[in-house]
N, C-alpha and C. Protein backbone atom coordinates (compact mmCIF):
# COMPACT_ATOMS: atom_id res chain seq x y z
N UNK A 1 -9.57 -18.75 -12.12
CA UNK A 1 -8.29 -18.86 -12.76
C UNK A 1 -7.56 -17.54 -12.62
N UNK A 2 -6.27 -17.25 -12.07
CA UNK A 2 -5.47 -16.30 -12.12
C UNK A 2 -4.71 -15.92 -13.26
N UNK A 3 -5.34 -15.23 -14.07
CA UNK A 3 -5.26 -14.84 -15.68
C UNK A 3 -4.43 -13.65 -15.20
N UNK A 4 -2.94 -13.51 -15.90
CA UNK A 4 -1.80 -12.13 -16.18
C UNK A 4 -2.37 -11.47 -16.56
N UNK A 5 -2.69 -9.95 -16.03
CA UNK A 5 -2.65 -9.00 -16.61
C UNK A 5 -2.07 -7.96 -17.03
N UNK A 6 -1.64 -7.98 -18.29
CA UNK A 6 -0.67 -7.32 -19.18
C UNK A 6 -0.79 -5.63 -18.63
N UNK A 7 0.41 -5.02 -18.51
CA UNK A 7 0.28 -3.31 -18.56
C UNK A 7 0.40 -2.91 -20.34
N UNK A 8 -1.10 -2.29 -20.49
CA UNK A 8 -0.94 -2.13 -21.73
C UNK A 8 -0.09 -1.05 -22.25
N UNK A 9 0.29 -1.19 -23.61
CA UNK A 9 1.14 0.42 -24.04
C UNK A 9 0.69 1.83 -23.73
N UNK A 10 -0.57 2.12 -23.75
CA UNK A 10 -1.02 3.35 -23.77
C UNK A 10 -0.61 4.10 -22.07
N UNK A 11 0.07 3.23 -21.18
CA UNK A 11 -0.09 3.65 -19.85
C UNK A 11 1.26 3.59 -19.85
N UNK A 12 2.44 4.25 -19.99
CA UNK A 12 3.75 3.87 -20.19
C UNK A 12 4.41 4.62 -19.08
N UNK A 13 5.71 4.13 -18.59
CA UNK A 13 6.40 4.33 -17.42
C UNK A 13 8.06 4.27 -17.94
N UNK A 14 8.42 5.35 -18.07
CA UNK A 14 10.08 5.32 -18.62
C UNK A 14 10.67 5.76 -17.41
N UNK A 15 11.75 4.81 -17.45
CA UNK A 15 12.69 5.18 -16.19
C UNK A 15 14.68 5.29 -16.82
N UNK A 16 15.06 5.87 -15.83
CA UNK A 16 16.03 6.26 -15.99
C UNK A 16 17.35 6.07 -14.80
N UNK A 17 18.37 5.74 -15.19
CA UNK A 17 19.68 5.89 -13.50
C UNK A 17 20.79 7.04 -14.01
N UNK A 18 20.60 8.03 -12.89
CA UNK A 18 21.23 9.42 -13.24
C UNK A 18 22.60 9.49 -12.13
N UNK A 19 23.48 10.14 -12.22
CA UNK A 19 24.33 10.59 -10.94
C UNK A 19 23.35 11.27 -9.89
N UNK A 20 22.71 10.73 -8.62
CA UNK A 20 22.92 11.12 -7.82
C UNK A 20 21.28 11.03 -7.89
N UNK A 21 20.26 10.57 -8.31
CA UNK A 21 18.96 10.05 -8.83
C UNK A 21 18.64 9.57 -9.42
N UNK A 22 17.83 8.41 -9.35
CA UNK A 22 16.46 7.74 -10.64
C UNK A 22 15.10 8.75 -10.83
N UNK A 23 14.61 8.40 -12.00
CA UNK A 23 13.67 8.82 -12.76
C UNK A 23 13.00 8.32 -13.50
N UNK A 24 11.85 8.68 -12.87
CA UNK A 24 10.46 8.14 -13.88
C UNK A 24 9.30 8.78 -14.36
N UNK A 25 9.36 8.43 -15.45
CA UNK A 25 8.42 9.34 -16.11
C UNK A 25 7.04 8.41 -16.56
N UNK A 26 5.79 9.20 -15.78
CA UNK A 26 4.54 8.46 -16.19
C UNK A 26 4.11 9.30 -17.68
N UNK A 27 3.83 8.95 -18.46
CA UNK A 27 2.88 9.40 -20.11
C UNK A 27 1.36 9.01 -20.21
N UNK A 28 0.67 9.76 -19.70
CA UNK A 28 -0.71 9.09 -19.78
C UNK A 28 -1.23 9.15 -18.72
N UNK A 29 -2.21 8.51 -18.70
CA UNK A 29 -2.97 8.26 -16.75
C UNK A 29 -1.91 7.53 -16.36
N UNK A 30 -1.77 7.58 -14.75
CA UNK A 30 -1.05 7.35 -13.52
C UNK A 30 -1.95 6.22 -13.32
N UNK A 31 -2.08 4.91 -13.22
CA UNK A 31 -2.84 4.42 -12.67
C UNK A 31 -2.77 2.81 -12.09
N UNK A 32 -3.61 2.24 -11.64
CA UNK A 32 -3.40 0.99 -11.17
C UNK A 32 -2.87 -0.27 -12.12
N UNK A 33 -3.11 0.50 -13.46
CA UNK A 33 -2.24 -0.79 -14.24
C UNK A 33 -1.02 -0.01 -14.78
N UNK A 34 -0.51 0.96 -14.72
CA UNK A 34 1.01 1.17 -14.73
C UNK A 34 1.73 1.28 -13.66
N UNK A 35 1.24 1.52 -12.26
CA UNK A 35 1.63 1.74 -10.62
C UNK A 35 2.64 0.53 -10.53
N UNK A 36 2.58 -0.60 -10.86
CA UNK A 36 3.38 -1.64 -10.46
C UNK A 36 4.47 -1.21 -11.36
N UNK A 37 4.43 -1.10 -12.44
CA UNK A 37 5.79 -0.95 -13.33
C UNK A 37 7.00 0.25 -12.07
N UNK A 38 6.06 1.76 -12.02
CA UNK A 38 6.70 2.25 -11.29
C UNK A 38 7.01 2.08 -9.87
N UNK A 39 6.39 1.14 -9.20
CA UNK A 39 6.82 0.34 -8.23
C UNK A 39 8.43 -0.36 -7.99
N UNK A 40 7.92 -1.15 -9.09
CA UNK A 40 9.10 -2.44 -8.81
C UNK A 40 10.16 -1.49 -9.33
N UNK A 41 10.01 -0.28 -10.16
CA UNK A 41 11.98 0.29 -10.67
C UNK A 41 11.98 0.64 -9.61
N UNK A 42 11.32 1.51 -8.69
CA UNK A 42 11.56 2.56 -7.65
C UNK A 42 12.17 1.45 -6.16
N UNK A 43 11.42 0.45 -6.28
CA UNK A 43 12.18 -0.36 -5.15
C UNK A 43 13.11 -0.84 -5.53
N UNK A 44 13.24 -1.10 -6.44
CA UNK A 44 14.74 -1.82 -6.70
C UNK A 44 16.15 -0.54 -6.86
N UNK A 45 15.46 0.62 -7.03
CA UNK A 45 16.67 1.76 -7.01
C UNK A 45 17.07 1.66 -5.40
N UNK A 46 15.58 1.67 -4.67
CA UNK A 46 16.05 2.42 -3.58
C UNK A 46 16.57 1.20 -2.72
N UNK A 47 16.58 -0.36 -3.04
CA UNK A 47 17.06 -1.60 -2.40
C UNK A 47 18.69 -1.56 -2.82
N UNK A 48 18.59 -0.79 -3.89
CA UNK A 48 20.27 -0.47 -4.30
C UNK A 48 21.02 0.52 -3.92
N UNK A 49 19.97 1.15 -3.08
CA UNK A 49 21.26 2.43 -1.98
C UNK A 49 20.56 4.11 -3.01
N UNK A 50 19.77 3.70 -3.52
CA UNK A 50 19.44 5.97 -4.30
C UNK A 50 18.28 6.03 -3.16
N UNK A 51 18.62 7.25 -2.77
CA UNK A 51 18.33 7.89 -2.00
C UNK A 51 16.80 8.89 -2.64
N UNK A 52 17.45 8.89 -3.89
CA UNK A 52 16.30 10.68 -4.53
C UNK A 52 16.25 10.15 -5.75
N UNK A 53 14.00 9.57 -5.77
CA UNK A 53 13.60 9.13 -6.58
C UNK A 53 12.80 10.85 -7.43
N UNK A 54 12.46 10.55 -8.50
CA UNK A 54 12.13 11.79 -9.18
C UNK A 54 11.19 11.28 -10.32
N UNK A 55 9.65 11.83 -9.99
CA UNK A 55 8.60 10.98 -10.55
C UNK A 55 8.16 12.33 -11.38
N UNK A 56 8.11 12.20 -13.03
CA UNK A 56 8.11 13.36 -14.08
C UNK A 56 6.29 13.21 -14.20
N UNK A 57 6.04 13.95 -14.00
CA UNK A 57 4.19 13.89 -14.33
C UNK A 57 4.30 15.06 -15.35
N UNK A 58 4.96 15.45 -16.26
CA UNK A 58 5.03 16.76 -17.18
C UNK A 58 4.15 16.10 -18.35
N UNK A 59 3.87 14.79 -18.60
CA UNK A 59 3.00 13.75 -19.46
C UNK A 59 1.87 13.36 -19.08
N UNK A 60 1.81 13.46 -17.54
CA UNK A 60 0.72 12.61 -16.99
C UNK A 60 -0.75 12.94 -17.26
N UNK A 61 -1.55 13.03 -17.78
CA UNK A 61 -3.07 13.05 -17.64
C UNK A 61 -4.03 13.29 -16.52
N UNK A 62 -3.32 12.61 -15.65
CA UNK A 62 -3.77 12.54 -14.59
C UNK A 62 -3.56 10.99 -13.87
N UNK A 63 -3.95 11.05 -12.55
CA UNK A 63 -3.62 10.06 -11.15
C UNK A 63 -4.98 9.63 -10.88
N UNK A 64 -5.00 8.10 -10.63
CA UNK A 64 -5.98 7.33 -9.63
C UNK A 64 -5.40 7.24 -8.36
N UNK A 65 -6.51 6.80 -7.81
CA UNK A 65 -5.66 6.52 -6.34
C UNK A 65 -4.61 5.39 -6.01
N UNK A 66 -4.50 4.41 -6.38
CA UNK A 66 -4.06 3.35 -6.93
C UNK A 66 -2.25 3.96 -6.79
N UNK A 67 -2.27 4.73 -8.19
CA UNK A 67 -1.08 5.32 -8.57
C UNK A 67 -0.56 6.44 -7.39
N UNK A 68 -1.55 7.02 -6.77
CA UNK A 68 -1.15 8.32 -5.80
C UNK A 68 -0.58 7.21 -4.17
N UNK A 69 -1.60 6.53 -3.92
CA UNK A 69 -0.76 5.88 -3.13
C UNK A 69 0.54 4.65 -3.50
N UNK A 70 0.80 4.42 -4.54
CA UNK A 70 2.21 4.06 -4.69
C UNK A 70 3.37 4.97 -4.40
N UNK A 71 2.84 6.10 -4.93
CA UNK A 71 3.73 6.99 -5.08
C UNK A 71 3.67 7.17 -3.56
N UNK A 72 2.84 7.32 -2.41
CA UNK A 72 2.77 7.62 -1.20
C UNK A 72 3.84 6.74 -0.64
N UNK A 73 3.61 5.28 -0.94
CA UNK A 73 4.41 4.12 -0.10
C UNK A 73 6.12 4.71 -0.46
N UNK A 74 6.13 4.51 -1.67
CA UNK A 74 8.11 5.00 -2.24
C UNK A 74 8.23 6.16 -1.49
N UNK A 75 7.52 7.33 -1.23
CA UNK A 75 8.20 8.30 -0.60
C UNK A 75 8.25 8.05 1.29
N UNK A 76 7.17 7.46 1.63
CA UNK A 76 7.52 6.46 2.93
C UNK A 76 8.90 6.11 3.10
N UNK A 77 8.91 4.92 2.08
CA UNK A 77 10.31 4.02 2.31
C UNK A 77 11.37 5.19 2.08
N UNK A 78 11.53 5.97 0.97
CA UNK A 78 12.43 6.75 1.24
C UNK A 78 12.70 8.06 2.35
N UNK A 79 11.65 8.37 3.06
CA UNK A 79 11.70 8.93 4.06
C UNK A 79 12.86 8.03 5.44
N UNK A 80 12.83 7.15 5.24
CA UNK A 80 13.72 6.35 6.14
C UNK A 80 15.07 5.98 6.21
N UNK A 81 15.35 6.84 4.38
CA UNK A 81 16.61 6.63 4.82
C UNK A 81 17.29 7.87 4.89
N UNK A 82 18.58 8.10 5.42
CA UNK A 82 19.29 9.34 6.02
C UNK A 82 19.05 10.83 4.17
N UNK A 83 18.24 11.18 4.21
CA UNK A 83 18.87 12.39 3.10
C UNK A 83 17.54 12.04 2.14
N UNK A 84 16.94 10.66 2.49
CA UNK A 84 16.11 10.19 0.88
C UNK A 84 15.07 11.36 0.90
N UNK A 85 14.39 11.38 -0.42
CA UNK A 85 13.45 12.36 -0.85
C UNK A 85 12.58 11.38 -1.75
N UNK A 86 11.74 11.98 -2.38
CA UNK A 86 10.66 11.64 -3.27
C UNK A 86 10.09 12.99 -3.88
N UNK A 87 10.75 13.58 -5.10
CA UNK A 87 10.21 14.72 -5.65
C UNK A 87 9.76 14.62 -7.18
N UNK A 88 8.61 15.34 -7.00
CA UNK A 88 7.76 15.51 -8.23
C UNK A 88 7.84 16.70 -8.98
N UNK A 89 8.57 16.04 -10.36
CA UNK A 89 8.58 17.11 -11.76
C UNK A 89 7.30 17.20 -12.34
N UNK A 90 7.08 18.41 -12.82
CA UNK A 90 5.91 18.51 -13.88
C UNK A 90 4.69 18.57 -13.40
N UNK A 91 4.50 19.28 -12.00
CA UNK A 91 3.12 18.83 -11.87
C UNK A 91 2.21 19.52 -12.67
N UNK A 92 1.79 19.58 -13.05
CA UNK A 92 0.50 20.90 -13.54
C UNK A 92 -0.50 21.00 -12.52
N UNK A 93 -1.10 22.09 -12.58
CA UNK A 93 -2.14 22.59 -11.34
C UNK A 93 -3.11 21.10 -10.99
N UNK A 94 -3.57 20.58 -11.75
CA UNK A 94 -4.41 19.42 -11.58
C UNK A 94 -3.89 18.06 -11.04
N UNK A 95 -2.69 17.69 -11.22
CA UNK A 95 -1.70 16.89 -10.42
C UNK A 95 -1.65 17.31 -9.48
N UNK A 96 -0.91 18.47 -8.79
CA UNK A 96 -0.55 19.41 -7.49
C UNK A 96 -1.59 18.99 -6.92
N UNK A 97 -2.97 19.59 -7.26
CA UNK A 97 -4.12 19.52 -6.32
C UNK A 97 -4.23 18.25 -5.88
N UNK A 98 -4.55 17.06 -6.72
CA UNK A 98 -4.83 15.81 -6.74
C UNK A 98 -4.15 15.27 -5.45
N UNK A 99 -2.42 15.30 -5.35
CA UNK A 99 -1.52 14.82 -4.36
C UNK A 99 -1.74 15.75 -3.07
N UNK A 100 -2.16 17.24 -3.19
CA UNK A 100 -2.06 17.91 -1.97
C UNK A 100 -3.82 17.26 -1.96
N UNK A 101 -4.62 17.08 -2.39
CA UNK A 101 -6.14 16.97 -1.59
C UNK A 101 -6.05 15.37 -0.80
N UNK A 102 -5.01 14.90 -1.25
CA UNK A 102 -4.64 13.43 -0.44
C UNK A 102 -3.55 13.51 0.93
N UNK A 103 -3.67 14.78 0.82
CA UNK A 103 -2.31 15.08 2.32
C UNK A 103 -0.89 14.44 1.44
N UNK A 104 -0.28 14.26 0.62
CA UNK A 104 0.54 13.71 -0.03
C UNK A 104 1.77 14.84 -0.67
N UNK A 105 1.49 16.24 -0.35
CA UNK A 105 2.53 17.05 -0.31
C UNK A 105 3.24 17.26 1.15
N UNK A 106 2.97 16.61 1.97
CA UNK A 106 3.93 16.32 3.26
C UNK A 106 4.88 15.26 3.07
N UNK A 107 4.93 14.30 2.05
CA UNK A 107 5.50 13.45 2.39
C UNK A 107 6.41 13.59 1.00
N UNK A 108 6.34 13.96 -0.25
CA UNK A 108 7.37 14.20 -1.17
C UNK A 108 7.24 15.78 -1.55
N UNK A 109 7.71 16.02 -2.46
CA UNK A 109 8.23 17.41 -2.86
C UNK A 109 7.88 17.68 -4.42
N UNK A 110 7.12 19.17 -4.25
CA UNK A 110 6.26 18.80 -5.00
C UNK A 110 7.12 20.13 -6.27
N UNK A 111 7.32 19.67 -7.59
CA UNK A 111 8.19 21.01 -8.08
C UNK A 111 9.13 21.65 -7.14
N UNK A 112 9.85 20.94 -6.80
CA UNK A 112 10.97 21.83 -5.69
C UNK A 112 11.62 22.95 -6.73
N UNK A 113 12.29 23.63 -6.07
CA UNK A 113 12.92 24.53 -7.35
C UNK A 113 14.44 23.91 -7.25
N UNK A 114 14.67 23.28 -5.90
CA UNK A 114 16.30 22.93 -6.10
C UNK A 114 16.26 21.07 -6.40
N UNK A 115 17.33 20.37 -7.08
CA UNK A 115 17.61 19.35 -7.50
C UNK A 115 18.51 18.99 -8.08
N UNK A 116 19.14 17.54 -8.07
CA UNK A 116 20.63 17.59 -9.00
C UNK A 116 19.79 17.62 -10.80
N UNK A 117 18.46 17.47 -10.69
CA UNK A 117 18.10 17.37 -11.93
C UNK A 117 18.00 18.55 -12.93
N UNK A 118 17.75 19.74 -11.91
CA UNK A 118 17.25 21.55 -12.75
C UNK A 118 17.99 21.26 -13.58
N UNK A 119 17.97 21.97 -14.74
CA UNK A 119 18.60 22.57 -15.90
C UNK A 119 19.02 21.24 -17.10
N UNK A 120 18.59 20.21 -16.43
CA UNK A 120 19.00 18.88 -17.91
C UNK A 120 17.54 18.01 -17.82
N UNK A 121 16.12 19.21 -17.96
CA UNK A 121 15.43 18.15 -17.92
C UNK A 121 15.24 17.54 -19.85
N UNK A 122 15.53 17.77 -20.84
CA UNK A 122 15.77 17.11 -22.37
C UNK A 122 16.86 16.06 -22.50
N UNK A 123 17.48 16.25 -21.78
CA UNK A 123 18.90 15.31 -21.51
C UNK A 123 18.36 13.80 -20.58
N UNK A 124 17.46 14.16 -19.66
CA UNK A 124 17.49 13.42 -18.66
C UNK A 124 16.13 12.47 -19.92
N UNK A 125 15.01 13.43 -20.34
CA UNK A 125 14.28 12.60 -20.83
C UNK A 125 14.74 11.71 -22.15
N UNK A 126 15.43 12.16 -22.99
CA UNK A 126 16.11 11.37 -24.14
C UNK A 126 16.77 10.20 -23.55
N UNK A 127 17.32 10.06 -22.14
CA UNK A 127 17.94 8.88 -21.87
C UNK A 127 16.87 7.86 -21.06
N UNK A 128 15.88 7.85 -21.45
CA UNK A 128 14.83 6.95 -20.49
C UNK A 128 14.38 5.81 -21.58
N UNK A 129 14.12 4.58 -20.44
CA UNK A 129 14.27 3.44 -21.34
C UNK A 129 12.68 3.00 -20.81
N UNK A 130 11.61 2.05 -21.57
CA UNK A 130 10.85 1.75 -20.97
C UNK A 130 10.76 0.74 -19.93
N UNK A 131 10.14 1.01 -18.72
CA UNK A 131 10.12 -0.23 -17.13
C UNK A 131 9.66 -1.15 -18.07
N UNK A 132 10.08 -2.20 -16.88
CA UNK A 132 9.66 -3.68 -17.40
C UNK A 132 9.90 -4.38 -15.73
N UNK A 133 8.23 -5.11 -15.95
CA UNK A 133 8.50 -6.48 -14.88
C UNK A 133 8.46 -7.37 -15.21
N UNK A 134 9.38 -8.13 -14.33
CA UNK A 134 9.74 -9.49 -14.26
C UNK A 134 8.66 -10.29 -14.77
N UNK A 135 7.59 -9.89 -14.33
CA UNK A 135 6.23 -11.01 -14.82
C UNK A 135 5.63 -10.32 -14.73
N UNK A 136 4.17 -10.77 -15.13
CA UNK A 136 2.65 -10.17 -15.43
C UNK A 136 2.38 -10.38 -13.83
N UNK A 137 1.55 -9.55 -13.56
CA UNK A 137 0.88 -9.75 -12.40
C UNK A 137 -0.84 -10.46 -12.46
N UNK A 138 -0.73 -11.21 -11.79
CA UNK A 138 -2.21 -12.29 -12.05
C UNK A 138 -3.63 -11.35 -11.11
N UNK A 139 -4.53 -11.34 -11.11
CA UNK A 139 -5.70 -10.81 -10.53
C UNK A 139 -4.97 -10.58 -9.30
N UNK A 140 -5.18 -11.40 -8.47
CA UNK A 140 -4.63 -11.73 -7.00
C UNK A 140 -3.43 -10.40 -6.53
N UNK A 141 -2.52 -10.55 -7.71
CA UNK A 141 -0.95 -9.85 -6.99
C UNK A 141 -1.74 -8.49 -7.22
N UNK A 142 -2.63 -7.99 -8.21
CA UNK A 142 -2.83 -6.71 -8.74
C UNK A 142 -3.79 -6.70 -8.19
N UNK A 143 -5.03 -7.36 -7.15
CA UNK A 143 -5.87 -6.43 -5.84
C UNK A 143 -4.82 -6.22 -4.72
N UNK A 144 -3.55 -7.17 -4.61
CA UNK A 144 -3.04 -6.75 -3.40
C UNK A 144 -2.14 -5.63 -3.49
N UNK A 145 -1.80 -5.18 -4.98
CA UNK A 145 -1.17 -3.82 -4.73
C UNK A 145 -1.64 -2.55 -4.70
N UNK A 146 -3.55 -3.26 -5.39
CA UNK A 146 -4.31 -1.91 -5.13
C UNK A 146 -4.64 -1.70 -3.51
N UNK A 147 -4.94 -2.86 -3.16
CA UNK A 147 -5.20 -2.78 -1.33
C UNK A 147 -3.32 -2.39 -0.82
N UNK A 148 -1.93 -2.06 -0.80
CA UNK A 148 -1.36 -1.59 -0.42
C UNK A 148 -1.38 -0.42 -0.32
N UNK A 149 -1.84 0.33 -1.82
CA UNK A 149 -1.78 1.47 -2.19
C UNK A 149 -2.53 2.47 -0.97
N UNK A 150 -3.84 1.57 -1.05
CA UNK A 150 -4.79 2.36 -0.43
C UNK A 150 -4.59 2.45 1.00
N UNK A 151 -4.07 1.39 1.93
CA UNK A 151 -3.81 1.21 2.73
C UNK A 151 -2.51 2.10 3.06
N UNK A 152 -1.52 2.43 2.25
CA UNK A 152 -0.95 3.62 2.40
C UNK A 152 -1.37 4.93 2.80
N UNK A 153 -2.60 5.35 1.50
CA UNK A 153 -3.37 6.64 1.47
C UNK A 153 -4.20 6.50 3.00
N UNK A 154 -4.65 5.11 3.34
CA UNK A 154 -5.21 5.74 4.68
C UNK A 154 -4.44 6.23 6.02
N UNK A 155 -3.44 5.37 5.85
CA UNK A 155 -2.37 5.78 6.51
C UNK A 155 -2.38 7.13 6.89
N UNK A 156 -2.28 8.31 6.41
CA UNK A 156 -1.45 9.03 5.99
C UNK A 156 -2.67 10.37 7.12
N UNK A 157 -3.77 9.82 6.76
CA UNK A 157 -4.81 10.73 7.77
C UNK A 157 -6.11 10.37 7.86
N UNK A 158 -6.86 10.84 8.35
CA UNK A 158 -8.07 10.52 9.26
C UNK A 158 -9.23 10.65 7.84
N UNK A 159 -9.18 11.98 7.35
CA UNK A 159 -9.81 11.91 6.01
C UNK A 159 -9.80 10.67 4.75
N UNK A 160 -8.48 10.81 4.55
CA UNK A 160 -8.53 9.56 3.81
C UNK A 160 -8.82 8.07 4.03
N UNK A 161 -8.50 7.78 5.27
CA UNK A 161 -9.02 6.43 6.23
C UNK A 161 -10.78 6.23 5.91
N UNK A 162 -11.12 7.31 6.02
CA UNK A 162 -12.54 7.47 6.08
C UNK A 162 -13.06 6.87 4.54
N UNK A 163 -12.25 8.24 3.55
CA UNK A 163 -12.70 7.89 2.12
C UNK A 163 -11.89 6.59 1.24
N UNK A 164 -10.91 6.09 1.86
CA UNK A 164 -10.97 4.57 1.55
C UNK A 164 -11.27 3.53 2.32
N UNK A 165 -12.05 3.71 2.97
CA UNK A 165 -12.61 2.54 3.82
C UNK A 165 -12.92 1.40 3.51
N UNK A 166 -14.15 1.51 2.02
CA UNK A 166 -14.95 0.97 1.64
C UNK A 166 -14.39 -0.40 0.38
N UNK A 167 -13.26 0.62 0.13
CA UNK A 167 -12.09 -0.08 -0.92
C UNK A 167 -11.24 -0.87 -0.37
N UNK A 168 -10.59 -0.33 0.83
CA UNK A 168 -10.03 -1.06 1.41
C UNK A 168 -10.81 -2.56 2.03
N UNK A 169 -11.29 -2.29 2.92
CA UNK A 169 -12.02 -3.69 3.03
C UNK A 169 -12.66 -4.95 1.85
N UNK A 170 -13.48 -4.23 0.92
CA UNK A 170 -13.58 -4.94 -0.14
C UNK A 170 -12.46 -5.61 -0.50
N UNK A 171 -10.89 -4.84 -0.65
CA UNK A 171 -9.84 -5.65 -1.41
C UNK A 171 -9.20 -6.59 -0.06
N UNK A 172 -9.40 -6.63 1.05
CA UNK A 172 -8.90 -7.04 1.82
C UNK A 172 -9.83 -8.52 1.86
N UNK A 173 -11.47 -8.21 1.84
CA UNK A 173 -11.78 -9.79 1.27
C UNK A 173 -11.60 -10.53 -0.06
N UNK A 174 -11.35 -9.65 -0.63
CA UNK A 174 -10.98 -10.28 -2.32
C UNK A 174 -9.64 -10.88 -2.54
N UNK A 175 -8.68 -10.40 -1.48
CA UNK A 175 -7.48 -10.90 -1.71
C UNK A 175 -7.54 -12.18 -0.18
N UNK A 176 -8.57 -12.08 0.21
CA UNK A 176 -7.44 -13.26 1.40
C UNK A 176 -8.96 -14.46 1.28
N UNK A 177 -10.38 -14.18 0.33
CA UNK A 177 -10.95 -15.37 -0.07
C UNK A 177 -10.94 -16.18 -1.34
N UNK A 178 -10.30 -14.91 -2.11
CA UNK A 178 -9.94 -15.41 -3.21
C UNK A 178 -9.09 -16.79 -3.34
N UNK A 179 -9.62 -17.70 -4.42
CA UNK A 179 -8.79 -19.22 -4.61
C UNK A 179 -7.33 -18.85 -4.91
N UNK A 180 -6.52 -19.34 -4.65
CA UNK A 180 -4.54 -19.09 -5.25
C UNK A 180 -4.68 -20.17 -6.41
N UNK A 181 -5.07 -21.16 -6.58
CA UNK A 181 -5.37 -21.86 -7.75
C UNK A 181 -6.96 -21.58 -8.79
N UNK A 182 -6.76 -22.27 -9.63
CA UNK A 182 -7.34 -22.54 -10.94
C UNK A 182 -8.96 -23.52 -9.86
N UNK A 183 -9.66 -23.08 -10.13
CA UNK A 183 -11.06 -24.16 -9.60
C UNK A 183 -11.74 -24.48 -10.41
């Protein structure tokens, strides 16, 4: 049976629409059950023409992989378009490391010092509302966004190909033997 699984409160994802950027702020672990929330705002900003997404980890706890390659795929897609970026507020030393030991400071920006955001980050956070999706995601949709994720991170280099191998394949039979109905 493909039972919804709820993103619980404790994993929260506030987002925001600024002049000239969106923003999201993770509170808590980064992880495979809040990754979709920050998913679906971030594609739908950047399906609406923003260019410069801005992911606040000044809350975060820390990142799974799950969450590090979402964040990998959005700065992908925005790499493609003319000017887009993908920059990260707040890292603390243990974030930083986390995204650079994944090769993942090549592809967004990590504490830049320049942004339309410097100098209003209390302003920017008081105006953030909590994400919301459209629907629950059932078992099924939530291995296939952990197998995107990862499939991103391998992407990205030879190391990581290696160290998700094992994940990857597993979710790649879980999602394409798995029943789509109730048995």
């Amino acid at each position: 049976m493909d039972v919804p699984i709820p993103v619980t409160a404790d994993h929260s994802i506030t987002c925001g629409i600024f002049k000239g950027f969106s923003w999201i702020r993770c509170e808590g672990k980064g992880s495979f059950l809040n990754s979709p929330l920050m998913k679906s705002f971030g594609e739908s900003r950047v399906s609406e023409g923003e260019s410069l997404l801005v992911v606040d980890l000044t809350s975060c706890s820390g990142m799974d992989s799950t969450f590090m390659g979402t964040l990998a795929g959005m700065a992908t897609r925005l790499a493609t378009k003319d000017g887009g970026a993908l920059q990260i507020a707040g890292a603390d030393e243990r974030n930083r490391r986390s995204l650079e030991d994944l090769g993942l400071d090549f592809l967004m920006q990590i504490n830049p010092d320049a942004g339309p955001w410097q100098g209003q980050l209390d302003e920017i956070r008081s105006c953030l509302q909590p994400a919301q999706l459209n629907e629950s995601l059932n078992q099924r949709q939530r291995a296939e966004h952990v197998l995107q994720a990862h499939e991103k991170l391998s992407e990205i280099n030879d190391k990581n190909a290696r160290e998700f191998n094992q994940v990857v394949d597993t979710l790649k039979r879980q999602t394409t033997d798995e029943p789509t109905s109730e048995s």
